[in-house]
C-alpha atoms as a PDB file:
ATOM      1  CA  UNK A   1      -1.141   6.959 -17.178  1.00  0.00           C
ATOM      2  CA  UNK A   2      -3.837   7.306 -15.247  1.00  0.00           C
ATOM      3  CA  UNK A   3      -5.476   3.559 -16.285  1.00  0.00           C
ATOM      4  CA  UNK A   4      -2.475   2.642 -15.094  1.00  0.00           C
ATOM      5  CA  UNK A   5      -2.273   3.665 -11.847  1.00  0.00           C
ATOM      6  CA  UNK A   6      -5.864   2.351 -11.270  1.00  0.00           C
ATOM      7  CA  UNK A   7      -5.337  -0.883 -12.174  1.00  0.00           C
ATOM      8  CA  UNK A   8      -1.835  -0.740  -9.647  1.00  0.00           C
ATOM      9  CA  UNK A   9      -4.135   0.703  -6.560  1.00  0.00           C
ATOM     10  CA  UNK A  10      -7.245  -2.574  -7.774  1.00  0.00           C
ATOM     11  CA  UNK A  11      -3.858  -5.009  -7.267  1.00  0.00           C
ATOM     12  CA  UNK A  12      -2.768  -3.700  -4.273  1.00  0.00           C
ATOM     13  CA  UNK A  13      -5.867  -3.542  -2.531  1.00  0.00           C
ATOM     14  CA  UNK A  14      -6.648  -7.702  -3.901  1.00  0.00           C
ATOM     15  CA  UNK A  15      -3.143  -8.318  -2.970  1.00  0.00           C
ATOM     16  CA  UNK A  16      -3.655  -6.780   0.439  1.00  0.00           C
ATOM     17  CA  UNK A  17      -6.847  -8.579   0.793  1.00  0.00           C
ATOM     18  CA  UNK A  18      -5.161 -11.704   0.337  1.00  0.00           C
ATOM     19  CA  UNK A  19      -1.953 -10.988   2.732  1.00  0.00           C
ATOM     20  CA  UNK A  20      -4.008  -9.211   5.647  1.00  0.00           C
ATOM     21  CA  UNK A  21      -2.210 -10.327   8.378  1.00  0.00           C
ATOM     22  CA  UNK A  22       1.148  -9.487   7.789  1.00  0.00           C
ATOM     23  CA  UNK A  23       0.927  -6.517   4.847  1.00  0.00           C
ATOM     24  CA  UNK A  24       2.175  -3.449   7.077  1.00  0.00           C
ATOM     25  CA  UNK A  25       5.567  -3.994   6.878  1.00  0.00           C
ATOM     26  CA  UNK A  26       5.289  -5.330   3.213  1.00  0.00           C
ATOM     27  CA  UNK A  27       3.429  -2.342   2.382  1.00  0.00           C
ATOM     28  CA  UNK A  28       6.177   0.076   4.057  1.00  0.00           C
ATOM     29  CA  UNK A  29       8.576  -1.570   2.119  1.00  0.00           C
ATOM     30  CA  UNK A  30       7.197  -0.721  -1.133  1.00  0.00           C
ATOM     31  CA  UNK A  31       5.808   2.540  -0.313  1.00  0.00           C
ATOM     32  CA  UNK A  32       9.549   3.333   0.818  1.00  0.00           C
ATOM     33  CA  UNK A  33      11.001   1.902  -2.580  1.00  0.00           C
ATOM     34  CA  UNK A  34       8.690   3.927  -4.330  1.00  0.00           C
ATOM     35  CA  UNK A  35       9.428   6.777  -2.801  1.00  0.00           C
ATOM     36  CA  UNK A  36      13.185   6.122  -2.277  1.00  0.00           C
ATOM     37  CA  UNK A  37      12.947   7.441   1.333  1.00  0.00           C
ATOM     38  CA  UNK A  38      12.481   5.977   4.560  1.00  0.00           C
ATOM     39  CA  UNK A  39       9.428   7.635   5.687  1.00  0.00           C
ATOM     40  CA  UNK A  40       7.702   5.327   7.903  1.00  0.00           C
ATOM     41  CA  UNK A  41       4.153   6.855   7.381  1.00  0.00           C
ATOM     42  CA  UNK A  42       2.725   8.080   4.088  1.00  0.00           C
ATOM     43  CA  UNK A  43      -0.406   9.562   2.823  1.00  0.00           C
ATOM     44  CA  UNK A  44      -0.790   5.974   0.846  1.00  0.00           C
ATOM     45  CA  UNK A  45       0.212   3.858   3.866  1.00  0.00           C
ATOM     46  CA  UNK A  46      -2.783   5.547   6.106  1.00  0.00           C
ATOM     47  CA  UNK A  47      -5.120   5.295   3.654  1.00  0.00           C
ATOM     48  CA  UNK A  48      -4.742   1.565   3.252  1.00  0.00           C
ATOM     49  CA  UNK A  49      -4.341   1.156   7.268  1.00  0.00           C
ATOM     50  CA  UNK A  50      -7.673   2.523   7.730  1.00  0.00           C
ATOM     51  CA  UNK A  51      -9.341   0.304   5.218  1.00  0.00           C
ATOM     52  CA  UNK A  52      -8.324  -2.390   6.492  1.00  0.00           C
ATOM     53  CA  UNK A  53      -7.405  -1.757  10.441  1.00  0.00           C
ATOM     54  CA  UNK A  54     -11.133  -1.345  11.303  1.00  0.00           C
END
């Protein structure tokens, strides 16, 4: 399980390499699926924001 969820977070962060200009909303999206809510900002989403957003 947990293997698994490393190797999800390794794709996401390549795939968000990859997509940097326009992977907020994309990244909402999914976080939102996921969590079947429609929280705009999540624990995840920040995380990732600050990576990348400096």
């Amino acid at each position: 399980m947990m293997m698994m969820m490393m190797m999800m977070m390794m794709m996401m962060m390549v795939w968000i390499a990859t997509n940097k200009h326009y992977h907020r909303s994309t990244l909402e999206q999914l976080l939102r699926e996921r969590n079947g809510t429609t929280r705009k900002i999540t624990s995840d989403e920040n995380r990732y924001h600050m990576m990348w957003n400096r």
